[in-house]
N, C-alpha and C. Protein backbone atom coordinates (compact mmCIF):
# COMPACT_ATOMS: atom_id res chain seq x y z
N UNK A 1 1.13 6.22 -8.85
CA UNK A 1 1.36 7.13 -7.74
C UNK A 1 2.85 7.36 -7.65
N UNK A 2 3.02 8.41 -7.16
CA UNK A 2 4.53 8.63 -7.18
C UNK A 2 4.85 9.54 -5.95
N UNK A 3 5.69 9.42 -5.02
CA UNK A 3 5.82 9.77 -4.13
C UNK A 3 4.89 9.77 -2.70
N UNK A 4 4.99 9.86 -1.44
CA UNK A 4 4.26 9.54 -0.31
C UNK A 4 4.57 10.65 1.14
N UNK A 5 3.89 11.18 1.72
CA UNK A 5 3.85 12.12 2.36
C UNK A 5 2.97 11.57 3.74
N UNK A 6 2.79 11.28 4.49
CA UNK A 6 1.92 11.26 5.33
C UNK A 6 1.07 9.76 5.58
N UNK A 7 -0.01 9.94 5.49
CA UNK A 7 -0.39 8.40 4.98
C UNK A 7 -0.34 7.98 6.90
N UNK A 8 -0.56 6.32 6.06
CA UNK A 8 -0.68 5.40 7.42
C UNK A 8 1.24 5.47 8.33
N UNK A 9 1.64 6.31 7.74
CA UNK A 9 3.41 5.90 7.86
C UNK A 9 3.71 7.54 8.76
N UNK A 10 2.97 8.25 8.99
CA UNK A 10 3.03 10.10 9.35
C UNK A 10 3.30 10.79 8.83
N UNK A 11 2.77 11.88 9.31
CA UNK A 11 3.20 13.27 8.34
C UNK A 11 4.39 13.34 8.23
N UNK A 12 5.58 12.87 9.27
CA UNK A 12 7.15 13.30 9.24
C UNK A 12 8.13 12.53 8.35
N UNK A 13 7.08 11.92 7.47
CA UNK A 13 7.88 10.63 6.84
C UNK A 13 7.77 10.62 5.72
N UNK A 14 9.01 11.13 4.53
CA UNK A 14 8.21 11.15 3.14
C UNK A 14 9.41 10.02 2.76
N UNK A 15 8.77 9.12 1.75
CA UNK A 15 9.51 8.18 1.31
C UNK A 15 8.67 8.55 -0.44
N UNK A 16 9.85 7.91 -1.41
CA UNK A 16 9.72 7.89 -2.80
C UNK A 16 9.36 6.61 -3.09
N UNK A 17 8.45 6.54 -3.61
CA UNK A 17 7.70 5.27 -4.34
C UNK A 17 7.11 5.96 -5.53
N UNK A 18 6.50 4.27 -6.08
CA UNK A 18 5.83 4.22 -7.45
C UNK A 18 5.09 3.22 -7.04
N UNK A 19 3.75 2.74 -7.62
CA UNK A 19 2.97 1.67 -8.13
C UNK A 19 1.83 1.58 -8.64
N UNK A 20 1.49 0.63 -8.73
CA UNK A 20 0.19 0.65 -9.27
C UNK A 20 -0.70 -0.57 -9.06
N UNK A 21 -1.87 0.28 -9.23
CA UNK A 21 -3.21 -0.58 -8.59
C UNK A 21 -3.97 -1.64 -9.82
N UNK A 22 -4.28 -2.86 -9.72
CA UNK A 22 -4.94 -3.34 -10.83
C UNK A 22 -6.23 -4.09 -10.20
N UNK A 23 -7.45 -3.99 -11.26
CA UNK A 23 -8.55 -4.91 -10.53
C UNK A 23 -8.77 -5.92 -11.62
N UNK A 24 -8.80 -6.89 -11.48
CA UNK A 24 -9.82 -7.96 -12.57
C UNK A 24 -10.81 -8.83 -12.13
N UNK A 25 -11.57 -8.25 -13.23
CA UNK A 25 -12.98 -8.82 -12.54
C UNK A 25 -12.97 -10.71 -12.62
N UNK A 26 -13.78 -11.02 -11.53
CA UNK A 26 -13.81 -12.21 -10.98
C UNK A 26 -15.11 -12.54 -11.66
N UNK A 27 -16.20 -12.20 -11.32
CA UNK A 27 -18.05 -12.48 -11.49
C UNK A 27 -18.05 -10.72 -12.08
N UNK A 28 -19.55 -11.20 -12.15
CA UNK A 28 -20.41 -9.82 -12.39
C UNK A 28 -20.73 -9.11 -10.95
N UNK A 29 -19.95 -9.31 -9.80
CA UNK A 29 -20.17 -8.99 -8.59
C UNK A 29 -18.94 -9.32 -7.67
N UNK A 30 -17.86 -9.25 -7.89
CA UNK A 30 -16.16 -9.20 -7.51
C UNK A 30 -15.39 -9.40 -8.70
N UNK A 31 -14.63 -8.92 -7.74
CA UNK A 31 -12.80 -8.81 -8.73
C UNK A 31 -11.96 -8.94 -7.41
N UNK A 32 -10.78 -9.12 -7.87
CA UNK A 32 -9.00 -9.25 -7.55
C UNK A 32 -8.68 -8.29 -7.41
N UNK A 33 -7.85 -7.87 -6.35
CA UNK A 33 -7.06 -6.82 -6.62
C UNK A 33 -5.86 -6.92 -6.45
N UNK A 34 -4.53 -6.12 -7.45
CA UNK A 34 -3.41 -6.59 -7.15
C UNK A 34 -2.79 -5.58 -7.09
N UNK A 35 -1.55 -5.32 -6.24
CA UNK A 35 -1.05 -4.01 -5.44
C UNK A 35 0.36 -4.31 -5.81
N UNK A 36 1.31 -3.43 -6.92
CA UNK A 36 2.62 -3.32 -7.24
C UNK A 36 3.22 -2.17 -6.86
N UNK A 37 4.10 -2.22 -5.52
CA UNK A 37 4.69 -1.11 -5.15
C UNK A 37 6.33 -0.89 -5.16
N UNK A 38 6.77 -0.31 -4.86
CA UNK A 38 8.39 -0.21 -5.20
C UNK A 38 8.49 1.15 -4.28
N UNK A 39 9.48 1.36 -3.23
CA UNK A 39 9.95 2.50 -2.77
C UNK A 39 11.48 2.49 -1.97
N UNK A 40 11.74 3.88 -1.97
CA UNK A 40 13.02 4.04 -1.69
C UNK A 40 13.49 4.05 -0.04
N UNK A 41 14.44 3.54 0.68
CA UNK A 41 14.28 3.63 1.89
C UNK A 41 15.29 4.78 1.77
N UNK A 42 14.81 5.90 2.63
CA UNK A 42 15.74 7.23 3.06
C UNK A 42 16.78 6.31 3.70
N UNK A 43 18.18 7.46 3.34
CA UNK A 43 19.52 7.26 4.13
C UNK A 43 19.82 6.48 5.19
N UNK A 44 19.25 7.65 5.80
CA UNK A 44 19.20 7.31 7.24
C UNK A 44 18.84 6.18 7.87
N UNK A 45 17.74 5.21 7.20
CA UNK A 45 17.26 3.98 7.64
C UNK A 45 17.62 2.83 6.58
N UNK A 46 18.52 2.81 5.77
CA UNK A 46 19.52 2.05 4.65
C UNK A 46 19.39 1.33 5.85
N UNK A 47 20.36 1.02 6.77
CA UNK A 47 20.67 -0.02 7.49
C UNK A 47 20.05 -1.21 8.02
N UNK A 48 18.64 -0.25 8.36
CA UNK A 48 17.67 -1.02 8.70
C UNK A 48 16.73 -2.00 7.55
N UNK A 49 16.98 -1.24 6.28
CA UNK A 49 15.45 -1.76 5.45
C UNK A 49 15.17 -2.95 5.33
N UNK A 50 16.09 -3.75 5.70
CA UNK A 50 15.64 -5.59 5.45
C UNK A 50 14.47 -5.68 6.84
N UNK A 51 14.84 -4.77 7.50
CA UNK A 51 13.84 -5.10 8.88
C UNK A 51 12.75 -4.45 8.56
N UNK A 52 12.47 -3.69 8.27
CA UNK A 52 11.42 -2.50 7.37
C UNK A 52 10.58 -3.26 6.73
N UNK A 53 11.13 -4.25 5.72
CA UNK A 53 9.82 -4.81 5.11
C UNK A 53 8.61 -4.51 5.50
N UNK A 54 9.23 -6.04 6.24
CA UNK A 54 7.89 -6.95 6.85
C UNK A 54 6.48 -5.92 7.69
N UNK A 55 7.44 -4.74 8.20
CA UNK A 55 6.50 -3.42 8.63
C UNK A 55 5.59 -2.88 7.41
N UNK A 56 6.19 -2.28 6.49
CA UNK A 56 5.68 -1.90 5.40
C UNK A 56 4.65 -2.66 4.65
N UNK A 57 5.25 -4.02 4.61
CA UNK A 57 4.43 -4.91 3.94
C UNK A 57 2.76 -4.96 5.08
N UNK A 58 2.96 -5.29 6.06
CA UNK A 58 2.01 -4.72 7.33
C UNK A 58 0.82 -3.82 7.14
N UNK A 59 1.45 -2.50 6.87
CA UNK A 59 1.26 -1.55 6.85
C UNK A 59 -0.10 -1.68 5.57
N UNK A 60 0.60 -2.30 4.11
CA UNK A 60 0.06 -1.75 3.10
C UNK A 60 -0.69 -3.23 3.02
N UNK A 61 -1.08 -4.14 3.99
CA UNK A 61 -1.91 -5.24 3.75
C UNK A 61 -3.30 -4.86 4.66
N UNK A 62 -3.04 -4.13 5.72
CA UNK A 62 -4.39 -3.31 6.79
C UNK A 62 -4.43 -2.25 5.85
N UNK A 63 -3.84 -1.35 5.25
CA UNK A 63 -4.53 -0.48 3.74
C UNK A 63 -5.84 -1.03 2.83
N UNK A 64 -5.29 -2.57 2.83
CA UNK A 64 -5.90 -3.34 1.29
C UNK A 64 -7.36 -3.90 1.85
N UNK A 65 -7.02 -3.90 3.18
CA UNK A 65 -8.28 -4.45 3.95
C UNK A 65 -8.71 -3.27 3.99
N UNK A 66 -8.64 -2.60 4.69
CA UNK A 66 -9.77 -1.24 5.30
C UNK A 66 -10.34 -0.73 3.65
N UNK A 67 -9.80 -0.74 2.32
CA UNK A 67 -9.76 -0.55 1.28
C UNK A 67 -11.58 -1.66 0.75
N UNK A 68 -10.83 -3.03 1.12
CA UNK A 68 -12.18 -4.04 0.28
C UNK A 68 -13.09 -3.87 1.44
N UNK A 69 -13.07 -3.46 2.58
CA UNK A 69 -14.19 -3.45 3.69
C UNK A 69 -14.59 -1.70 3.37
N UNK A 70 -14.56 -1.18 2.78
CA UNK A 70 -15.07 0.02 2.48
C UNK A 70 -15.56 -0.24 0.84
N UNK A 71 -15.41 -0.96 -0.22
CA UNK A 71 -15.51 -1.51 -1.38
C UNK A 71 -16.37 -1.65 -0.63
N UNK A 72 -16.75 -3.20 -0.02
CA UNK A 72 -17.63 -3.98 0.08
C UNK A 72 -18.80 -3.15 0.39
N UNK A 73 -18.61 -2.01 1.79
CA UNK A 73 -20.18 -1.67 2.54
C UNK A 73 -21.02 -0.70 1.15
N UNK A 74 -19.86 0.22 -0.03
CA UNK A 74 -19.96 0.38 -0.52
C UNK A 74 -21.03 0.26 -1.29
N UNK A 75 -21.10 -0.83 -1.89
CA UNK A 75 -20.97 -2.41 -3.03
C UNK A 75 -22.50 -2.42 -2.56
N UNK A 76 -22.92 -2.23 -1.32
CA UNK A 76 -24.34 -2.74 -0.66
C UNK A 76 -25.10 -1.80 -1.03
């Protein structure tokens, strides 16, 4: 993926990223999933980004959930 527009973060917010998604299977009935992201903090919030993380990181861990709880009902 490359670049971000909208999303769980708003429409008014475009930030530059990259990553990528990997699954490995666990059983014949789950897998792992592992989430490698990288993005750029705009200018304007440079100052802040050490505080940003922990938001972001937030952000893209209620993604990973709402993600395997939609897998899962899926899955049924």
């Amino acid at each position: 993926m490359q670049g971000s527009s909208g999303g769980s973060l708003g429409s008014s917010i475009n930030i530059a990223n990259r990553g990528q998604i990997r699954f490995y299977r666990k059983s014949p009935s789950s897998c792992s999933v592992k989430l490698t992201i990288s993005y750029e903090v705009p200018d304007v919030l440079a100052p802040f980004g050490s505080a940003l993380t922990p938001i972001v990181e937030g952000i893209l861990a209620k993604d990973l959930q709402r993600f395997a709880d939609l897998a899962k009902a899926e899955a049924v």
